[in-house]
C-alpha atoms as a PDB file:
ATOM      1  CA  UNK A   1       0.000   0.000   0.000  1.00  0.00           C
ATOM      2  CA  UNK A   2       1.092   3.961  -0.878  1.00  0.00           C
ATOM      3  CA  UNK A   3      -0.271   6.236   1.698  1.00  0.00           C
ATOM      4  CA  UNK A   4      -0.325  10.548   0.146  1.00  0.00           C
ATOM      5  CA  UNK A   5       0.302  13.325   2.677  1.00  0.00           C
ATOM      6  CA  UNK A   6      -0.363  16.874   1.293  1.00  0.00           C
ATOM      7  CA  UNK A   7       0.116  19.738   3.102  1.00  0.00           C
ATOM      8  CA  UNK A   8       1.539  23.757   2.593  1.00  0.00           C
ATOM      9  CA  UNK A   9      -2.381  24.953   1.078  1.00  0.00           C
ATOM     10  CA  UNK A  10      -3.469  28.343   2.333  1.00  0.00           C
ATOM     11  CA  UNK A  11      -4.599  31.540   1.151  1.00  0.00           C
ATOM     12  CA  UNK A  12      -2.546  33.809  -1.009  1.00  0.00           C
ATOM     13  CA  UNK A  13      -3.434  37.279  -2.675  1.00  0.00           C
ATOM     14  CA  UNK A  14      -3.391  37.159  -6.861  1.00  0.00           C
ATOM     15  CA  UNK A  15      -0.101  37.536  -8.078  1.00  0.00           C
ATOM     16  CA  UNK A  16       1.379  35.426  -5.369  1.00  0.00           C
ATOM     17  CA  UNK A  17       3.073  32.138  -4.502  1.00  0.00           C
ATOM     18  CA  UNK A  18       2.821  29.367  -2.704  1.00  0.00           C
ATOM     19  CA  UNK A  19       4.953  25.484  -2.757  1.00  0.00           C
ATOM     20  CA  UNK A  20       2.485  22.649  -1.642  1.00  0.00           C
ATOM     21  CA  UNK A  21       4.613  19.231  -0.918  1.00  0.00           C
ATOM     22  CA  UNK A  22       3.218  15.102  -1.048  1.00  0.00           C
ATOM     23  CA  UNK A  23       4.828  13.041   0.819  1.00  0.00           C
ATOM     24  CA  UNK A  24       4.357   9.114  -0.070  1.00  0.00           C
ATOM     25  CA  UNK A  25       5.168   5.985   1.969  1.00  0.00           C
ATOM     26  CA  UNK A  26       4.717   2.529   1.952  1.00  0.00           C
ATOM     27  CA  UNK A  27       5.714   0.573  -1.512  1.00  0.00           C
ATOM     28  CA  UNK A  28       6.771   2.610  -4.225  1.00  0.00           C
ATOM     29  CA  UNK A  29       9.431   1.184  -7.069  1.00  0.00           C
ATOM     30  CA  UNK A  30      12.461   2.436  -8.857  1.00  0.00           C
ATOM     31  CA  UNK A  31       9.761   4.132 -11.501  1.00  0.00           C
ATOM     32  CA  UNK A  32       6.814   5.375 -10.890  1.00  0.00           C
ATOM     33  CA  UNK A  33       4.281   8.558 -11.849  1.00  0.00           C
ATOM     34  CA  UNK A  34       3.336  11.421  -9.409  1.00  0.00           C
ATOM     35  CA  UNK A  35       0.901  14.146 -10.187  1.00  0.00           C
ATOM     36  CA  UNK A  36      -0.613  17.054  -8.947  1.00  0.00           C
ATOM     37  CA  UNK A  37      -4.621  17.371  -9.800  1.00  0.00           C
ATOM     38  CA  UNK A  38      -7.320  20.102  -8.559  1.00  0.00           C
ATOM     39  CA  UNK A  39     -10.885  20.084  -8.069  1.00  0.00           C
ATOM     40  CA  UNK A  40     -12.814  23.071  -7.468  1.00  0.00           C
ATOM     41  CA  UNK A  41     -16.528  23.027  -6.537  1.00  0.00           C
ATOM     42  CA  UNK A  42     -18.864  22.417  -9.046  1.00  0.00           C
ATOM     43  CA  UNK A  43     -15.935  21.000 -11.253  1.00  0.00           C
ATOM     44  CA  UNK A  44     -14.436  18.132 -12.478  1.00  0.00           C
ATOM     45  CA  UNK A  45     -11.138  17.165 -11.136  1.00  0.00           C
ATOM     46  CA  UNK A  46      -8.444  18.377 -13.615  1.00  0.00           C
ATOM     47  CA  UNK A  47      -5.043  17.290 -14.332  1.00  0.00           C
ATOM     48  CA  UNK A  48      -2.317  20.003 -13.388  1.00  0.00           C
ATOM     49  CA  UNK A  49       1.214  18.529 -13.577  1.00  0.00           C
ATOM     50  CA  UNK A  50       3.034  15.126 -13.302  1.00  0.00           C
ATOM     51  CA  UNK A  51       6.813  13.519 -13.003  1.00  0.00           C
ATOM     52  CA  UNK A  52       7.994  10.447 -13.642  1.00  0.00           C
ATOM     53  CA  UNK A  53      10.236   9.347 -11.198  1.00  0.00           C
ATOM     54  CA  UNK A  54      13.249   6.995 -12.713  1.00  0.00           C
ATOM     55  CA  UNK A  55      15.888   6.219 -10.105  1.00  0.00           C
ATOM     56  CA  UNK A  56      18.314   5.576 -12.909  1.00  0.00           C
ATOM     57  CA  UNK A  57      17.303   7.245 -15.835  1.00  0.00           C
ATOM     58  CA  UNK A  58      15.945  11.255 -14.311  1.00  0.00           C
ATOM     59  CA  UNK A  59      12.801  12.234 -14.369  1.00  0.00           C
ATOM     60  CA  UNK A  60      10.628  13.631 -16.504  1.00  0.00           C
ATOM     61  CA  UNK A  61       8.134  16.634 -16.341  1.00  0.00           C
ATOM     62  CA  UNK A  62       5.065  17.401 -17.718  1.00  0.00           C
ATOM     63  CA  UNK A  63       2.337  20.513 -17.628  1.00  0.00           C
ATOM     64  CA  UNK A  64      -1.381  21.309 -17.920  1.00  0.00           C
ATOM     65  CA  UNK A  65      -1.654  24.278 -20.123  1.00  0.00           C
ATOM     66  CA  UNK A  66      -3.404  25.880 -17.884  1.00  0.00           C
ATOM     67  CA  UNK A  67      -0.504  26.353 -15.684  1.00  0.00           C
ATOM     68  CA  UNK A  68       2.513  25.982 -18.325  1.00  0.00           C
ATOM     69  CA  UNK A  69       4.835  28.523 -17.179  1.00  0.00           C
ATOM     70  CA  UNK A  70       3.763  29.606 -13.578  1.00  0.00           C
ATOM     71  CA  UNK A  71       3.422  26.211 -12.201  1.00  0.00           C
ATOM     72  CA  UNK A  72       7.094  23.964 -11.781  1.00  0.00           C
ATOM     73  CA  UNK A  73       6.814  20.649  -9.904  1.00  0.00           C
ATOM     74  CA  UNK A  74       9.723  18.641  -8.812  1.00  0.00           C
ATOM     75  CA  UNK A  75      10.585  15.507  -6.498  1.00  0.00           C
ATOM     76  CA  UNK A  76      12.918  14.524  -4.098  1.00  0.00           C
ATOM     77  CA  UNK A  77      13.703  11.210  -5.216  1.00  0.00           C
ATOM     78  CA  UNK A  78      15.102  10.294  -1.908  1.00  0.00           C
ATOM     79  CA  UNK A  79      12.260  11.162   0.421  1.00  0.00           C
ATOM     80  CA  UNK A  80       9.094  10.267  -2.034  1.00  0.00           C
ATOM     81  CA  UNK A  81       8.315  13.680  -2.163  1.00  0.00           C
ATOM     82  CA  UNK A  82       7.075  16.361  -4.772  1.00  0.00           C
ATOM     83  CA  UNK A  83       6.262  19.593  -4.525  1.00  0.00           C
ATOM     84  CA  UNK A  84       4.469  21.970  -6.638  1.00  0.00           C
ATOM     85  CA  UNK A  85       5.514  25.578  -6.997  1.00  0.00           C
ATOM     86  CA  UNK A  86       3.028  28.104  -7.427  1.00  0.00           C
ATOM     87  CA  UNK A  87       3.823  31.858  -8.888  1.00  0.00           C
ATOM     88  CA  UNK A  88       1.598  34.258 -10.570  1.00  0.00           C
ATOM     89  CA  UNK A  89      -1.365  32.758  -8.772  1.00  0.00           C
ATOM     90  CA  UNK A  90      -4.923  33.298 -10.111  1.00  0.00           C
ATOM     91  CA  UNK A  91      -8.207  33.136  -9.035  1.00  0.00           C
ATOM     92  CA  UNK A  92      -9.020  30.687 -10.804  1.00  0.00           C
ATOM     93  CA  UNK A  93      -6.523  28.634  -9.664  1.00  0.00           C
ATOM     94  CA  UNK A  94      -8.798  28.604  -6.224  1.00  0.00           C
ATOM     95  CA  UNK A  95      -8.959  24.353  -5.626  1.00  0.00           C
ATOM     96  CA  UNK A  96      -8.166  21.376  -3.515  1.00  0.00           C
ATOM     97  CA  UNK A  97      -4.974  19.934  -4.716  1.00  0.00           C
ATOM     98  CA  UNK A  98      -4.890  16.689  -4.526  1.00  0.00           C
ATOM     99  CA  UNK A  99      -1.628  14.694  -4.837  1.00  0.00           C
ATOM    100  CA  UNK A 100      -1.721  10.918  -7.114  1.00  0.00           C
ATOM    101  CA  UNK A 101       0.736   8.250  -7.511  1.00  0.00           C
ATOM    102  CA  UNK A 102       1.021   5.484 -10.068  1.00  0.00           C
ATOM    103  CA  UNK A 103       3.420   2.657  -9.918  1.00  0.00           C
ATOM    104  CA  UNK A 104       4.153   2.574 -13.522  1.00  0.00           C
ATOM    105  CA  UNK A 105       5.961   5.193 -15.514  1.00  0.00           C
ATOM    106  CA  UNK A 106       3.972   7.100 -18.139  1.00  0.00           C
ATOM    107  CA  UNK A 107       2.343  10.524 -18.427  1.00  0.00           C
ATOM    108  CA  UNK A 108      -1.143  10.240 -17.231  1.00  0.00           C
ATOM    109  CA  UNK A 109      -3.582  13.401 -17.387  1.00  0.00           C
ATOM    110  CA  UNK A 110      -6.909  11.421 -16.132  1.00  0.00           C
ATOM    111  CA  UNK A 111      -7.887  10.801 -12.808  1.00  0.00           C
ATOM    112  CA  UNK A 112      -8.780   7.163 -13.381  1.00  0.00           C
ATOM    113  CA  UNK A 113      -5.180   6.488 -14.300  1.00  0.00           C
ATOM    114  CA  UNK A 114      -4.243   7.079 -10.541  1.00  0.00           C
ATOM    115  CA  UNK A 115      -4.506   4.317  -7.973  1.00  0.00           C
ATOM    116  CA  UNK A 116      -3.764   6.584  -4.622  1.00  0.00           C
ATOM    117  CA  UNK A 117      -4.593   9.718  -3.595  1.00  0.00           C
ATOM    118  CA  UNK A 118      -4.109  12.113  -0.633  1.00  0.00           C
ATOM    119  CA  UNK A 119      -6.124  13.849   0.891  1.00  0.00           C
ATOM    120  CA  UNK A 120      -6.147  16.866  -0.782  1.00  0.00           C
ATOM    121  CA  UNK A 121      -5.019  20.749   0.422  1.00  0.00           C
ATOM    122  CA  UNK A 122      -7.139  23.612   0.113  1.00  0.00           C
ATOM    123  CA  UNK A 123      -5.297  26.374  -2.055  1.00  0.00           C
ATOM    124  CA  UNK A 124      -7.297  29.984  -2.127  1.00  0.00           C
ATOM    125  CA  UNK A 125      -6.249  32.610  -4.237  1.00  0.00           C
ATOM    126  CA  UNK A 126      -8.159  36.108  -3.617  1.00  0.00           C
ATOM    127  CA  UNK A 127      -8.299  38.667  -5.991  1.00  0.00           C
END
């Protein structure tokens, strides 16, 4: 079993930043997928940003559109951690973040892809 730990969500004027972290334990491999999704209410839960995590070979990245540009996440390989960096916040951007993990390697932008999740971390952005 994979157990998800977000946390760093909070409230942050437009224009601003903010770095939200998952932490994962339990089984993981030597490659595996991590992604960031959000859900805000009334809305479907929408892919954001994901790594794949390769011990041996370096990771690599990819980005909603949405967020191309503003958003950067990364991973520290050796804790089972990523992190999502947040500048030039909008709005919009106003969701619960929810941290997934796959054990396979591959880019996957649908929820059903994803076989854990955390909890999720509230991220408000006023205007």
């Amino acid at each position: 079993q994979v157990q998800l730990v977000e946390s760093g969500g909070g409230l942050v004027q437009a224009g601003g930043s903010l770095k939200i972290s998952c932490a994962a334990s339990g089984r993981t491999s030597s490659s595996y997928t991590m992604a960031w999704f959000r859900q805000a209410p009334g809305k479907e839960r929408e892919f954001v940003a994901c790594v794949i995590i390769r011990w041996s070979l370096g990771n690599t990245y990819s980005y909603a559109d949405s967020v191309k540009g503003r958003f950067t996440i990364s991973s520290d390989n050796a804790k089972n951690t990523v992190y999502l960096q947040m500048n030039s916040l909008k709005p919009e951007d106003t969701a619960v973040y929810y941290c997934a993990l796959d054990r396979t390697s591959g880019i996957f932008s649908t929820p059903d892809r994803y076989g854990y999740w955390g909890q999720g971390t509230q991220v408000t952005v006023s205007s």
